[in-house]
C-alpha atoms as a PDB file:
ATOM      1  CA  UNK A   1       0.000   0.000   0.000  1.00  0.00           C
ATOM      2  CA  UNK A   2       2.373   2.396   0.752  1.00  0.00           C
ATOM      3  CA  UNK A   3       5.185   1.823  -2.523  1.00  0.00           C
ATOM      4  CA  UNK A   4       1.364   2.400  -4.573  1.00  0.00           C
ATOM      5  CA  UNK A   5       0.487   5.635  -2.988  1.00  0.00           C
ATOM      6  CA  UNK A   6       4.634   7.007  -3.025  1.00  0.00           C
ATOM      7  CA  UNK A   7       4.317   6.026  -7.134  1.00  0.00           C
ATOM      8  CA  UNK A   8       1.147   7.355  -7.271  1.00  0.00           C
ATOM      9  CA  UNK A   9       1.933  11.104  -5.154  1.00  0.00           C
ATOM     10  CA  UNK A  10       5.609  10.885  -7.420  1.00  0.00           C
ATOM     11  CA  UNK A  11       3.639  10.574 -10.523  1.00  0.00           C
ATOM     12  CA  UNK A  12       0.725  13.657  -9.702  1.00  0.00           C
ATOM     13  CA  UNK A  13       3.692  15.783  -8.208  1.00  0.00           C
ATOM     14  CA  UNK A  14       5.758  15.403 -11.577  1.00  0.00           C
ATOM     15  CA  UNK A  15       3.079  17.081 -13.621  1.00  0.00           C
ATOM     16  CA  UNK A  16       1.819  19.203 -10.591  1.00  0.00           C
ATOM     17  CA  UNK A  17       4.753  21.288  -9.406  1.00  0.00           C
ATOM     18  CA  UNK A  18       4.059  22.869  -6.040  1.00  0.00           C
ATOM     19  CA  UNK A  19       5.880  25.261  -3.380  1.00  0.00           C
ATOM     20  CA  UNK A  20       4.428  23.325  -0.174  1.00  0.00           C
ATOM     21  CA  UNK A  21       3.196  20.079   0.399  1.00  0.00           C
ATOM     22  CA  UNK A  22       0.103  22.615   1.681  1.00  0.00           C
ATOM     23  CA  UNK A  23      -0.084  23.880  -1.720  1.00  0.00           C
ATOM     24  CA  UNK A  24       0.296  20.474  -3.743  1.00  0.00           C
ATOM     25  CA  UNK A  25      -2.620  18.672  -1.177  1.00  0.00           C
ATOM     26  CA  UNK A  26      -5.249  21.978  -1.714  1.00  0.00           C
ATOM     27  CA  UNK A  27      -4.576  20.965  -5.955  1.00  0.00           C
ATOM     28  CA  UNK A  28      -4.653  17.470  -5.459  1.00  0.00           C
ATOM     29  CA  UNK A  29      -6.659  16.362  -2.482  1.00  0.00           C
ATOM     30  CA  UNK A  30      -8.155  13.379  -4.051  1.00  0.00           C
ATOM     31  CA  UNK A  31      -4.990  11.782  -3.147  1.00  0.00           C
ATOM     32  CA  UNK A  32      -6.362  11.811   0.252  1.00  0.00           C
ATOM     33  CA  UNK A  33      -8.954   9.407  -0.703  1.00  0.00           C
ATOM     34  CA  UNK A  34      -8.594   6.641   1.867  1.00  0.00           C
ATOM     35  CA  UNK A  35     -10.450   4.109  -0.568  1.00  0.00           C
ATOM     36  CA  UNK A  36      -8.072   5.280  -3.715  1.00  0.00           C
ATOM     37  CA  UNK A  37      -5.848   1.755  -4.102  1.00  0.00           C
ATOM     38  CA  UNK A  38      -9.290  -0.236  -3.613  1.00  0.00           C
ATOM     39  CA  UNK A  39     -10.079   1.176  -7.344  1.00  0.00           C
ATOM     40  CA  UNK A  40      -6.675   0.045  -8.641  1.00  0.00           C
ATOM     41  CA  UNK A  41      -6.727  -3.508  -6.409  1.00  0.00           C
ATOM     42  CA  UNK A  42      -9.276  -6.528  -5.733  1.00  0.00           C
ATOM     43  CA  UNK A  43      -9.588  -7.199  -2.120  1.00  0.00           C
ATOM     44  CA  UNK A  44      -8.694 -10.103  -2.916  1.00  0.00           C
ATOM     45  CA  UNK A  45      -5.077  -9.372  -4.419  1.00  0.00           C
ATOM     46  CA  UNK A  46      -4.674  -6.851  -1.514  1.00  0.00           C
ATOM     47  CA  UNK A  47      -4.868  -9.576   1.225  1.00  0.00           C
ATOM     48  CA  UNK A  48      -2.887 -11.697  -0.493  1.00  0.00           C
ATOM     49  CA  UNK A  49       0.326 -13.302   0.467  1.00  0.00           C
ATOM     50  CA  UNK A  50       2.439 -11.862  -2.520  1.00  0.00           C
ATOM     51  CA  UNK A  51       0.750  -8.661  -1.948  1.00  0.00           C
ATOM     52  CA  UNK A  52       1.828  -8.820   1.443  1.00  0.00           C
ATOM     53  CA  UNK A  53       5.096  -9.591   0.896  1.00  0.00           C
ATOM     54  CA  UNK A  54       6.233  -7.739  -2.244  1.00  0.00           C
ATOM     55  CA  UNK A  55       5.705  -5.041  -4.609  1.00  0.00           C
ATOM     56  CA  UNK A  56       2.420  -6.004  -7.274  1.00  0.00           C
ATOM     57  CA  UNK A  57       1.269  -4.842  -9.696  1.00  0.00           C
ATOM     58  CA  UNK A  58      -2.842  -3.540  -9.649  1.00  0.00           C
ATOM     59  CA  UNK A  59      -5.114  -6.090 -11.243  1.00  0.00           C
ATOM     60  CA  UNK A  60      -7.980  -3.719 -11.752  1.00  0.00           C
ATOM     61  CA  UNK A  61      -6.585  -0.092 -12.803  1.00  0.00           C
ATOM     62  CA  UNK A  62      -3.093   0.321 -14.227  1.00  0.00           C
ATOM     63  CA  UNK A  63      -0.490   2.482 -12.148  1.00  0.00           C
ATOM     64  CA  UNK A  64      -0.386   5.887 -14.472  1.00  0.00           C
ATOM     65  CA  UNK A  65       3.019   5.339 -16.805  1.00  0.00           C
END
């Protein structure tokens, strides 16, 4: 969960330059979304022991390139 939303906030940050992290959250909020990786991953990959264990991949939506 956490190496999906770093890739994801790396990915939005490169194409939204900010001055604060303040400033960057106010344009992008929807990064807040607690239920964001649930549209990218089945619950049932996300309990998994791979996923538990090691980077993978989402099944549902593709990480942005």
């Amino acid at each position: 969960m956490t190496l999906f939303w770093v890739r994801l906030v790396a990915h939005v940050a490169a194409r939204t330059p900010a001055a604060t992290s303040v400033e960057f959250l106010d344009a992008e909020g929807w990064l807040l979304n607690p239920r964001l990786a649930r549209r990218h991953y089945s619950a049932e990959l996300l309990s998994s022991p791979l996923a538990r264990g090691a980077w993978v991949a989402p099944d549902l939506i593709a990480m942005p390139a």
